[in-house]
N, C-alpha and C. Protein backbone atom coordinates (compact mmCIF):
# COMPACT_ATOMS: atom_id res chain seq x y z
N UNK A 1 14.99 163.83 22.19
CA UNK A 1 14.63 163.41 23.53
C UNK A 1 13.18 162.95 23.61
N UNK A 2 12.44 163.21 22.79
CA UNK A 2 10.78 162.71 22.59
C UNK A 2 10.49 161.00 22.80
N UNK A 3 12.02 161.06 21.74
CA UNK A 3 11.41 159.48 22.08
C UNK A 3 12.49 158.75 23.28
N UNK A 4 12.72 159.15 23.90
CA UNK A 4 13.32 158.17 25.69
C UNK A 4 12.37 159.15 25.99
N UNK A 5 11.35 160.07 26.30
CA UNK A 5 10.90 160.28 26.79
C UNK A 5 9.47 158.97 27.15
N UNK A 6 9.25 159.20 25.64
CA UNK A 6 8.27 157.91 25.33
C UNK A 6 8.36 156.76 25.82
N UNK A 7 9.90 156.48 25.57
CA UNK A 7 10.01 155.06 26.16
C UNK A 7 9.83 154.85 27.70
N UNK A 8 10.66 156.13 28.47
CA UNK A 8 10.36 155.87 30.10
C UNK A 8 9.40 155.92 30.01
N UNK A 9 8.18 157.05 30.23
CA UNK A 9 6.82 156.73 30.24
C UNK A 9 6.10 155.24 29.80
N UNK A 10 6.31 154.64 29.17
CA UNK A 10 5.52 153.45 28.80
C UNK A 10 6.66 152.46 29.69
N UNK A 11 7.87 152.64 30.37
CA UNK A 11 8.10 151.88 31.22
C UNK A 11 7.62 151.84 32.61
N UNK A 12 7.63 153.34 32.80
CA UNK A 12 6.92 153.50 33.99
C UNK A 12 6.13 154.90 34.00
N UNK A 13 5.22 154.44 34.29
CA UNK A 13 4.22 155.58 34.08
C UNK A 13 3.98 156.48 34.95
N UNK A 14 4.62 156.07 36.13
CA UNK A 14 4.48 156.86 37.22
C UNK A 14 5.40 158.40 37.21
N UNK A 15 6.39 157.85 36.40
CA UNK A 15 7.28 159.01 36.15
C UNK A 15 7.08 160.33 36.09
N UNK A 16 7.45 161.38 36.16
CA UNK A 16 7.48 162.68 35.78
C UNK A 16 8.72 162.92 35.17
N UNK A 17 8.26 162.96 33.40
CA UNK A 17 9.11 163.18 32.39
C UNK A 17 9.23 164.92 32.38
N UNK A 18 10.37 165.67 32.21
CA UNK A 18 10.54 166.84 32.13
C UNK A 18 11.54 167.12 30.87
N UNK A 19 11.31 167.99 29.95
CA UNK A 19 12.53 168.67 29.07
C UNK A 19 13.68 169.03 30.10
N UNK A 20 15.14 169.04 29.41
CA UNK A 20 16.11 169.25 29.77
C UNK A 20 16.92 169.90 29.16
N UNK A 21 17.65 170.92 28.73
CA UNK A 21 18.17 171.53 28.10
C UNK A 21 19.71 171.54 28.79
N UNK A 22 21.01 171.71 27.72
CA UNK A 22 22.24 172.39 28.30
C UNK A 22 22.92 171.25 27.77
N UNK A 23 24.57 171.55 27.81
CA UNK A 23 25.40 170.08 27.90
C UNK A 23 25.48 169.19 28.82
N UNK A 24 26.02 168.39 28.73
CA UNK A 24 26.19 167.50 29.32
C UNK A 24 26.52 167.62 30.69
N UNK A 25 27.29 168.58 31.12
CA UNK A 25 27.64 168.79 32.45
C UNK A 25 26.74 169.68 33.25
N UNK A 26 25.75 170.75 32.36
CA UNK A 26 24.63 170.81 33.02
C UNK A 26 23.44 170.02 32.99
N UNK A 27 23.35 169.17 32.48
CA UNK A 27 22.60 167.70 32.24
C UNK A 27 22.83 167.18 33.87
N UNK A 28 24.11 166.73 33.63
CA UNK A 28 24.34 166.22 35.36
C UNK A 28 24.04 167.03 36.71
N UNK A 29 24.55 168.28 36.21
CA UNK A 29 24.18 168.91 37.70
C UNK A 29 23.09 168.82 38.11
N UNK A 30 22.08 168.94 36.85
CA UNK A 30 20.50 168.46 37.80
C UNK A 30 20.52 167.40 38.61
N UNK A 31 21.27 166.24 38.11
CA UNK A 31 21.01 165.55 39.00
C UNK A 31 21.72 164.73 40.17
N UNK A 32 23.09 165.46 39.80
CA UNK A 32 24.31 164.92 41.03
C UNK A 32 24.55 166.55 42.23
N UNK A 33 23.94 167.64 41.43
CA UNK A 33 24.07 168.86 42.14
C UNK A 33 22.82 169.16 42.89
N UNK A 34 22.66 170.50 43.61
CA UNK A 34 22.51 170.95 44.98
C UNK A 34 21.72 169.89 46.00
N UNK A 35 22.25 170.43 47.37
CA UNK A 35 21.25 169.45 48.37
C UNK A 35 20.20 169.30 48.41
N UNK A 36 19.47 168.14 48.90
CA UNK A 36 17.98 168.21 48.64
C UNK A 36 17.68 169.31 49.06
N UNK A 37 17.98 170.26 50.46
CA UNK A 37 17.11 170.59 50.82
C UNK A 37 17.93 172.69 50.55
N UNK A 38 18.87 172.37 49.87
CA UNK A 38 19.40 173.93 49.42
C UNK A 38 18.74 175.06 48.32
N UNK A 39 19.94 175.79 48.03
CA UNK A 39 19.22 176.63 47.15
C UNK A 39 19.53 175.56 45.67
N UNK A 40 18.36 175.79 44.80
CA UNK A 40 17.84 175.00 43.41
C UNK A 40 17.26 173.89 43.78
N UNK A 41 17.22 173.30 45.16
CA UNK A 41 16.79 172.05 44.99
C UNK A 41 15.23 171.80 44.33
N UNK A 42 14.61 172.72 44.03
CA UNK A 42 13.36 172.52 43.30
C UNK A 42 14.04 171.99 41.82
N UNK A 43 14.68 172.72 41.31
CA UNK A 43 14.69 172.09 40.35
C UNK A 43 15.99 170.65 39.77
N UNK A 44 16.04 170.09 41.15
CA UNK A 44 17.58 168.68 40.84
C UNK A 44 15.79 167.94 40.19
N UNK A 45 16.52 167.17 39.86
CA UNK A 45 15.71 166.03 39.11
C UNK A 45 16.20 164.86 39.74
N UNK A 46 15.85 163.55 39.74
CA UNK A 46 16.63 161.91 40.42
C UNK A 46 17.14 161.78 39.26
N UNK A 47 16.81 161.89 37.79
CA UNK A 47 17.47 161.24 37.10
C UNK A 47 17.88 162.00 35.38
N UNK A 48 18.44 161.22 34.44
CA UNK A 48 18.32 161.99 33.73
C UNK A 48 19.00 160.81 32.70
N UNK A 49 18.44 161.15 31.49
CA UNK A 49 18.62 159.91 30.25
C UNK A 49 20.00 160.85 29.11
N UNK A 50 20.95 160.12 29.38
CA UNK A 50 21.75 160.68 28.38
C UNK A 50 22.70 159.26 27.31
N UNK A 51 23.03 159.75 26.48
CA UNK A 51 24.10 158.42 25.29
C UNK A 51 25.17 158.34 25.97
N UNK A 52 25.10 156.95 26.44
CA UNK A 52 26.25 156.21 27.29
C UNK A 52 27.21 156.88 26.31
N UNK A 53 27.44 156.86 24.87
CA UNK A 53 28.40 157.00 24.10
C UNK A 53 29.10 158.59 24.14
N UNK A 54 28.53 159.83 24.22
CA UNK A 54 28.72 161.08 24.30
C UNK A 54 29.15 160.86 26.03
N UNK A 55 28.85 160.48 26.98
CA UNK A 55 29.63 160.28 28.64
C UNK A 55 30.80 159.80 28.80
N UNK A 56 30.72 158.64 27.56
CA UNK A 56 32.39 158.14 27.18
C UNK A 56 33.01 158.98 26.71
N UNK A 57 33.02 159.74 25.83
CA UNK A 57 33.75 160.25 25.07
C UNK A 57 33.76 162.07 25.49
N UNK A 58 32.86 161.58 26.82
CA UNK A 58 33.42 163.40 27.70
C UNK A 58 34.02 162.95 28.62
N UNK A 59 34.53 161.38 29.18
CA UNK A 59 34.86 161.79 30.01
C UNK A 59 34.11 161.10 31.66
N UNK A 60 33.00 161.38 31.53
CA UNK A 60 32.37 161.21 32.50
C UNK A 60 31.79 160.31 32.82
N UNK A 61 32.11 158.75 32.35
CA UNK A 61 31.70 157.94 33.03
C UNK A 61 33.05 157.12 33.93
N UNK A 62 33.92 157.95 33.83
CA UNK A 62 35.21 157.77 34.73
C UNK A 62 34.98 158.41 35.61
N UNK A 63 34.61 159.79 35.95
CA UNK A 63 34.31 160.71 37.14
C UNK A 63 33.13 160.38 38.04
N UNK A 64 31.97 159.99 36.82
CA UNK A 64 30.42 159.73 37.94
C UNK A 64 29.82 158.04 37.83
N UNK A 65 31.14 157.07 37.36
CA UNK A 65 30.95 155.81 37.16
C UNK A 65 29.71 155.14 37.95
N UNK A 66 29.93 155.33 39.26
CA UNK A 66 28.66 154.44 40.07
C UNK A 66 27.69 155.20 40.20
N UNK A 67 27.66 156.32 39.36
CA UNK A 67 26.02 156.87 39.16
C UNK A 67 25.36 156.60 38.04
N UNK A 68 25.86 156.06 37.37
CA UNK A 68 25.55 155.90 35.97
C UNK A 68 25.13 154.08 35.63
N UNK A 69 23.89 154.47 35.37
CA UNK A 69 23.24 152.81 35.27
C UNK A 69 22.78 152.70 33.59
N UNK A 70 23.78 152.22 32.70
CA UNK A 70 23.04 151.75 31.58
C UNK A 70 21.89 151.33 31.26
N UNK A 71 21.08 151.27 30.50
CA UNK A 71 19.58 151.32 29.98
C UNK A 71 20.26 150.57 28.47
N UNK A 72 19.76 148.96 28.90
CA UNK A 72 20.08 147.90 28.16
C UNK A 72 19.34 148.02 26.79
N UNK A 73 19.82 147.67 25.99
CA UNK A 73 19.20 148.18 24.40
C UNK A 73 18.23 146.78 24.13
N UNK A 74 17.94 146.12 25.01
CA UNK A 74 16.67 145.00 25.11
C UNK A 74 15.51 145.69 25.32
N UNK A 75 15.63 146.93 26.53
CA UNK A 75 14.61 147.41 26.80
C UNK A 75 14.71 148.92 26.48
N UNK A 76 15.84 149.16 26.14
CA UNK A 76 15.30 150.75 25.83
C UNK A 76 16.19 151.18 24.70
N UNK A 77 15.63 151.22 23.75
CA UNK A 77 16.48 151.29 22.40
C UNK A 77 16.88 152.70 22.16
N UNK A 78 17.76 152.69 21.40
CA UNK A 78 18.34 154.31 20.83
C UNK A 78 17.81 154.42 19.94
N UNK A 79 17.92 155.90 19.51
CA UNK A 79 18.20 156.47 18.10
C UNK A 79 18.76 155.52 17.28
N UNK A 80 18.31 155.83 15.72
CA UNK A 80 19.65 155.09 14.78
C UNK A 80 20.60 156.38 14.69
N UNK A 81 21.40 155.20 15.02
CA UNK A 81 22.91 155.81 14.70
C UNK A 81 23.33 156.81 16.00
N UNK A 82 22.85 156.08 17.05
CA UNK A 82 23.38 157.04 18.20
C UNK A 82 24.37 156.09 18.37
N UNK A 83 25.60 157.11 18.36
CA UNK A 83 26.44 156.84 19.33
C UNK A 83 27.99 156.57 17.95
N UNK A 84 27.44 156.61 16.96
CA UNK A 84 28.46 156.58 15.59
C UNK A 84 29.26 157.79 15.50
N UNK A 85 30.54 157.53 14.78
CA UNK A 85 31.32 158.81 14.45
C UNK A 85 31.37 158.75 13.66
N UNK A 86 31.37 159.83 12.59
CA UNK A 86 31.49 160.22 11.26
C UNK A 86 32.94 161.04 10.77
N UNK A 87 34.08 160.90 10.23
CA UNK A 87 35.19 161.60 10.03
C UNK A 87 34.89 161.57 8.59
N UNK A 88 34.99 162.70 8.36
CA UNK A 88 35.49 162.78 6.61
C UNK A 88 36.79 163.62 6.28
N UNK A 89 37.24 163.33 4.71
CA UNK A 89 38.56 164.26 4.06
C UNK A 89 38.40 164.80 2.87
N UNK A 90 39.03 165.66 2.73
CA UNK A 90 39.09 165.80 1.24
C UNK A 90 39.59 164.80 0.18
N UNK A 91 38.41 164.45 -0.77
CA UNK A 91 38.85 163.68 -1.46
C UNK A 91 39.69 163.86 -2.36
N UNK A 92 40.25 164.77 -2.58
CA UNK A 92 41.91 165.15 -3.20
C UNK A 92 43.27 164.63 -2.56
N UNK A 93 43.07 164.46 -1.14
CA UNK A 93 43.79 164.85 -0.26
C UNK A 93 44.25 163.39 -0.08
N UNK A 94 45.02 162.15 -0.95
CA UNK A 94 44.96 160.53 -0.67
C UNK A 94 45.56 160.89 0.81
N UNK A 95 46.52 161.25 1.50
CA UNK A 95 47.06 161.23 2.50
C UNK A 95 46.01 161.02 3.74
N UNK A 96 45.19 161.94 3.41
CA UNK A 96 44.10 161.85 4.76
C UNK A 96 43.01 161.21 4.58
N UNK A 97 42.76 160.76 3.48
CA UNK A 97 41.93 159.08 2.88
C UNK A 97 42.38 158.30 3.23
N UNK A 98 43.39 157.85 3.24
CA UNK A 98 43.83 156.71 3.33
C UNK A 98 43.97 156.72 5.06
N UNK A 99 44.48 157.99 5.61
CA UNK A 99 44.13 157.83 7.23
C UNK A 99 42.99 157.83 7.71
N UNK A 100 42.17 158.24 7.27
CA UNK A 100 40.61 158.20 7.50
C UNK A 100 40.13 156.53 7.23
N UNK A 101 40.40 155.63 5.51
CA UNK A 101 40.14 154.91 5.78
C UNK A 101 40.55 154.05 6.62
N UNK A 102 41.52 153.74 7.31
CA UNK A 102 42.13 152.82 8.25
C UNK A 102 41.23 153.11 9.58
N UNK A 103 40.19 153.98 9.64
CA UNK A 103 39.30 154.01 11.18
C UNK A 103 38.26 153.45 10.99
N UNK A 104 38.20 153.01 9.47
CA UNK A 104 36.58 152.29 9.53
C UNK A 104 36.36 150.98 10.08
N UNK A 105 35.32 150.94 10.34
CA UNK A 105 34.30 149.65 11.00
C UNK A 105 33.82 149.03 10.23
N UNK A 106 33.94 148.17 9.10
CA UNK A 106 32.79 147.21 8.17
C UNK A 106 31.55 146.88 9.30
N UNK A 107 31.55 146.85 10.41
CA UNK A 107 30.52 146.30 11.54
C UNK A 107 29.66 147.27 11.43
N UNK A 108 29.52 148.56 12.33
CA UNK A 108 29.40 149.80 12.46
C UNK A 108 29.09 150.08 11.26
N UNK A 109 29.40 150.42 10.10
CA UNK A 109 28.93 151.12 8.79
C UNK A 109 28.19 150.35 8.52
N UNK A 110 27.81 148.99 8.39
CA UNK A 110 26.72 148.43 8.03
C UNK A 110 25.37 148.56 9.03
N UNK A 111 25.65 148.82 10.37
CA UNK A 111 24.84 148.90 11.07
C UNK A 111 24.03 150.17 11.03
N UNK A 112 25.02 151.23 10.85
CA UNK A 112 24.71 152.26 10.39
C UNK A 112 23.73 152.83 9.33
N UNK A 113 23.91 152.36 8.29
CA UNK A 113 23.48 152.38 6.82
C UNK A 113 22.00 151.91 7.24
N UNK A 114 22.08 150.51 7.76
CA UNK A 114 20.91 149.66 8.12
C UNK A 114 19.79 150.42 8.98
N UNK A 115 20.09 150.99 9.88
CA UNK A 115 19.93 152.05 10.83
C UNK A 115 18.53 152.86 10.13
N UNK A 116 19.70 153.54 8.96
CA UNK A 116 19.28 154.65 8.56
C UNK A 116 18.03 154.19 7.52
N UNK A 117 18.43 153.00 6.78
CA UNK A 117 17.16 152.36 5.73
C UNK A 117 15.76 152.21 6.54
N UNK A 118 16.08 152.37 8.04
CA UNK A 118 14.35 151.69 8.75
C UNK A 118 14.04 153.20 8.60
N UNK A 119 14.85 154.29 9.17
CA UNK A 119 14.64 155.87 9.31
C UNK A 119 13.36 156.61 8.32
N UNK A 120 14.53 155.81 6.65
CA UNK A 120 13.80 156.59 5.38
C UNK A 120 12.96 155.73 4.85
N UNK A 121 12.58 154.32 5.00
CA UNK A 121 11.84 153.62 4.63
C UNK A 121 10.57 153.75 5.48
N UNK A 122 10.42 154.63 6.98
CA UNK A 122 9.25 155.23 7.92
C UNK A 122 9.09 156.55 7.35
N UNK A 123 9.77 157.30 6.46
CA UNK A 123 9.79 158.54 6.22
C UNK A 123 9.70 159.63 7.73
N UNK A 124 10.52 159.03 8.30
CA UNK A 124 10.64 159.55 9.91
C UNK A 124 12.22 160.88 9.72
N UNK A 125 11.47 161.35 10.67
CA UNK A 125 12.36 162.59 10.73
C UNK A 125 13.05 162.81 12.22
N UNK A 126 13.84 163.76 12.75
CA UNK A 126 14.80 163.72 13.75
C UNK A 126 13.64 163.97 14.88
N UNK A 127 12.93 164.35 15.06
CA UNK A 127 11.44 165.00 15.84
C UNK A 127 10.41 163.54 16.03
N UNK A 128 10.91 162.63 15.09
CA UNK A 128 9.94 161.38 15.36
C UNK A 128 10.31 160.60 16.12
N UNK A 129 9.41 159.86 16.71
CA UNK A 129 9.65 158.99 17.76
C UNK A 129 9.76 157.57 17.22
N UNK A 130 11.18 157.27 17.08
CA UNK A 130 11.79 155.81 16.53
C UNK A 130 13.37 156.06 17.13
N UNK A 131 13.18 154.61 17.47
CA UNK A 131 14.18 154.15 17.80
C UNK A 131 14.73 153.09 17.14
N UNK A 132 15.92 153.03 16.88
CA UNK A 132 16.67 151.71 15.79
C UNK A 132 17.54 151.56 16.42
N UNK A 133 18.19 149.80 16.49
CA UNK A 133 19.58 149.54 16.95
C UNK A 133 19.59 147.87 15.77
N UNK A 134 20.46 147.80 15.17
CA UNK A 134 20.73 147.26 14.27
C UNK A 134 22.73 146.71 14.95
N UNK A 135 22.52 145.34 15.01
CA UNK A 135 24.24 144.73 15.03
C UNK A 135 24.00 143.68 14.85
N UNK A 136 25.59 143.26 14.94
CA UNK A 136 25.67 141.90 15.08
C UNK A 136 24.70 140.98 16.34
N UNK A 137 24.48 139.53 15.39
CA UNK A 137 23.97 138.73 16.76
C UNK A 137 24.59 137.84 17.19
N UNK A 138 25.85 137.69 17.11
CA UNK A 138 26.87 136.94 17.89
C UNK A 138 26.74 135.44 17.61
N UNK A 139 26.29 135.44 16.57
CA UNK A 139 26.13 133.77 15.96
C UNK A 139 26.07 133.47 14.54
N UNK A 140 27.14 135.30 14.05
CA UNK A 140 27.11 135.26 12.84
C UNK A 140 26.28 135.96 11.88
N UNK A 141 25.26 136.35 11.83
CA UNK A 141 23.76 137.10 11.65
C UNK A 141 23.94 138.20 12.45
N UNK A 142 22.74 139.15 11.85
CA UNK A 142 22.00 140.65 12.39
C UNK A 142 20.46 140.59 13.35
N UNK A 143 20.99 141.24 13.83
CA UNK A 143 19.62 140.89 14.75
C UNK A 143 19.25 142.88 14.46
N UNK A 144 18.04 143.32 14.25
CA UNK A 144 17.70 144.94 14.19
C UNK A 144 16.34 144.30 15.31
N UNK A 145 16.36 145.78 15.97
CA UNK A 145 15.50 146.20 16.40
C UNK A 145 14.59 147.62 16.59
N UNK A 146 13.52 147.56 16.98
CA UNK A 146 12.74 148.98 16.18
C UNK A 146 12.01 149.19 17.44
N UNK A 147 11.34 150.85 17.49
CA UNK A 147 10.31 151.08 18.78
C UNK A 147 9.56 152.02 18.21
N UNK A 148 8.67 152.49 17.55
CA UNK A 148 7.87 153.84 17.08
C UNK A 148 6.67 153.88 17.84
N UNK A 149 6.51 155.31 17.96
CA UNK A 149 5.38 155.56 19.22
C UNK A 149 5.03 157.11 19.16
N UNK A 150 3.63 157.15 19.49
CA UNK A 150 3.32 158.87 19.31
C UNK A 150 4.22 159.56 20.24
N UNK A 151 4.73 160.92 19.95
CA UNK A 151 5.16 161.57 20.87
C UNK A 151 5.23 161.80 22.42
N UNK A 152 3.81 161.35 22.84
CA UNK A 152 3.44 161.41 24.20
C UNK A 152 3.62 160.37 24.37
N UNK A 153 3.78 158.69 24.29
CA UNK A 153 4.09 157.25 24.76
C UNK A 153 2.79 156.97 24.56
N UNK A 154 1.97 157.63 24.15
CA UNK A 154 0.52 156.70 24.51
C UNK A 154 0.50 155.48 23.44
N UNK A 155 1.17 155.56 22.43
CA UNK A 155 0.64 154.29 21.84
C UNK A 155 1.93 153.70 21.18
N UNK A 156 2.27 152.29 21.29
CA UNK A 156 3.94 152.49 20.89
C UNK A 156 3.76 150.75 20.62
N UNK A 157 4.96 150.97 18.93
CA UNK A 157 4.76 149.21 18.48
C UNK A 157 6.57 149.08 18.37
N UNK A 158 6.74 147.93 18.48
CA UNK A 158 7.85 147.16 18.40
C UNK A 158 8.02 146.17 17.74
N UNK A 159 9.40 145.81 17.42
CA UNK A 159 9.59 144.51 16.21
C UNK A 159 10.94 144.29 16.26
N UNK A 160 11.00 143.04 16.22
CA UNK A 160 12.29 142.52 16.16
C UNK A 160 12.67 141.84 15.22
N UNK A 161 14.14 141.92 14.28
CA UNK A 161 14.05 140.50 13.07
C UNK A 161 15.51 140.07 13.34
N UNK A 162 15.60 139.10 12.59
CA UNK A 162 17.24 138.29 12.71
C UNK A 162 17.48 138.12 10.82
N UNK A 163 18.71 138.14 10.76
CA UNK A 163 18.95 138.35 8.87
C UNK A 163 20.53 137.86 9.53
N UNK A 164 20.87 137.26 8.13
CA UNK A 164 21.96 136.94 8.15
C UNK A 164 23.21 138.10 7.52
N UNK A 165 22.55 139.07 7.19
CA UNK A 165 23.02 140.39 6.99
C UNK A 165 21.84 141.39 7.45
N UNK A 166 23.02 143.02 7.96
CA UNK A 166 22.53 144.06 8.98
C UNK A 166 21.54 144.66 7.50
N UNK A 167 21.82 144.75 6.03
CA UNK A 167 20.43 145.12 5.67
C UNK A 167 18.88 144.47 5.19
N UNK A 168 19.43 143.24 5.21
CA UNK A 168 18.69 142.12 5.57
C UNK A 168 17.36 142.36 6.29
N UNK A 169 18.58 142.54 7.65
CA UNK A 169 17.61 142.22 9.44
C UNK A 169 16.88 143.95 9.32
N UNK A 170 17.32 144.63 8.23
CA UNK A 170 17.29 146.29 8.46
C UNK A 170 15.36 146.12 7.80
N UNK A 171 15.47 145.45 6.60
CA UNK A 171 14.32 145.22 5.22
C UNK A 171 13.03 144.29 5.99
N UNK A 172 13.27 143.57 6.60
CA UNK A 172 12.74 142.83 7.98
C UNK A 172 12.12 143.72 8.53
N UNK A 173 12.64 143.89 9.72
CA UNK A 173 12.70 145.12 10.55
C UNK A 173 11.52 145.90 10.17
N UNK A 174 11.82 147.18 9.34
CA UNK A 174 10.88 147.72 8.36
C UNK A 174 9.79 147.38 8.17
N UNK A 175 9.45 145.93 7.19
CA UNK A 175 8.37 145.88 7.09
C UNK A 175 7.40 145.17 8.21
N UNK A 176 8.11 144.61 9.26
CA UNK A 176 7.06 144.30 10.70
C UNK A 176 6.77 145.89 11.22
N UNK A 177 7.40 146.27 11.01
CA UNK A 177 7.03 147.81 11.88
C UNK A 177 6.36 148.44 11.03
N UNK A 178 6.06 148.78 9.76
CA UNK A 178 4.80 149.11 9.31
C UNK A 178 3.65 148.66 9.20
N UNK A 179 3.81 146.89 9.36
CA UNK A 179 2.58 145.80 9.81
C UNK A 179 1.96 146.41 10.96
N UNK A 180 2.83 146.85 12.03
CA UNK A 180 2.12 146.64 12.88
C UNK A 180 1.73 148.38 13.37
N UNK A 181 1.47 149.21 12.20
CA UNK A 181 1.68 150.49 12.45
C UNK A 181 2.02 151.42 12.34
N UNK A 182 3.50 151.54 12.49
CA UNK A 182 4.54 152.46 12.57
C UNK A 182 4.59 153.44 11.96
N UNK A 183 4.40 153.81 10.74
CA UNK A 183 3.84 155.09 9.73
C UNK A 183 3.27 155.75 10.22
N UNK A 184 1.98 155.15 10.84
CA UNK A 184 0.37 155.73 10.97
C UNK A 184 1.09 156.26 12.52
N UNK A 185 1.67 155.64 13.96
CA UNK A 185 2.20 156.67 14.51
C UNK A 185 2.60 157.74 14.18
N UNK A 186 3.56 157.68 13.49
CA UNK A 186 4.93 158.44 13.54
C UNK A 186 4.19 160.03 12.82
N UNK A 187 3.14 159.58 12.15
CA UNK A 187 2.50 160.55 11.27
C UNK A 187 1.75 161.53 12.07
N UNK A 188 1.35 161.09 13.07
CA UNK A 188 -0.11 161.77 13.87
C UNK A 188 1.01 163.11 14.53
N UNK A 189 2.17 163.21 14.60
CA UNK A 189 3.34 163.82 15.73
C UNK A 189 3.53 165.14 15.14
């Protein structure tokens, strides 16, 4: 959460960023639960940053649909690899290999992988503030994008590349974001 923390702050600074703890459904109650003016209302919050992808897959963007305003990956990038599923089998087991392989993504696993090369090529860890989103660019090519920034938002670089492959646009990527920094953030945290 350090880094959407980072990112709102450097979107708007006016904000009051707060830790949040709990699942998902106490995630929301802060901010769809008690009346303004009842018991907890000190602590509802207006808002609250969660993975469109984990709301899908609870459920809840069918129940709290028109509360829920996406945060476009132009301006506010994820994690790498938010929002991926991982299934594995025993590799003894061809029966459940072979069902396992039939769920893969060639899209997704490359994006993935790609993802993860900006991660270990920053020597960034789960606590660092980077963000990666790596896909297709709809004209055939990879488009990656990157956000690294000290913990607090105070100082934050960005980079964008286009590759005609996701590890390509991933190797790109990478090295504009250490041009312009990104190490020397991620390090100070």
């Amino acid at each position: 959460m350090v880094c959407e923390s980072a990112q709102a702050r450097a979107l708007r600074p006016d904000l009051v960023v707060r830790p949040l703890r709990g699942n998902i459904e106490t995630r929301m109650a802060k901010v769809l639960g008690p009346e303004p003016t009842g018991p907890g209302a000190a602590d509802a919050l207006d808002a609250t940053i969660l993975a469109l992808a984990g709301l899908k897959r609870a459920g809840m963007v069918a129940t709290h649909g028109p509360r829920i305003t996406p945060l476009e990956t132009d301006v506010f990038l994820p994690a790498a690899g938010q929002g991926a599923l991982v299934v594995q089998a025993m590799s003894g087991n061809a029966f459940a290999v072979d069902r396992v392989a039939a769920l893969e993504d060639a899209d997704s696993r490359q994006a993935l992988e790609a993802e993860r090369a900006v991660v270990r090529g920053l020597d960034a860890g789960c606590q660092s503030c980077l963000a990666v989103h790596v896909g297709p660019d709809g004209e055939g090519g990879w488009r990656g994008r990157g956000m690294a920034a000290r913990n607090d938002g105070t100082a934050m670089v960005r980079a964008e590349s286009r590759a005609e492959t996701a590890d390509r646009a991933a190797q790109v990527l990478l090295g504009m974001l250490r041009e312009r920094g990104a190490a020397e953030l991620l390090a100070r945290d």
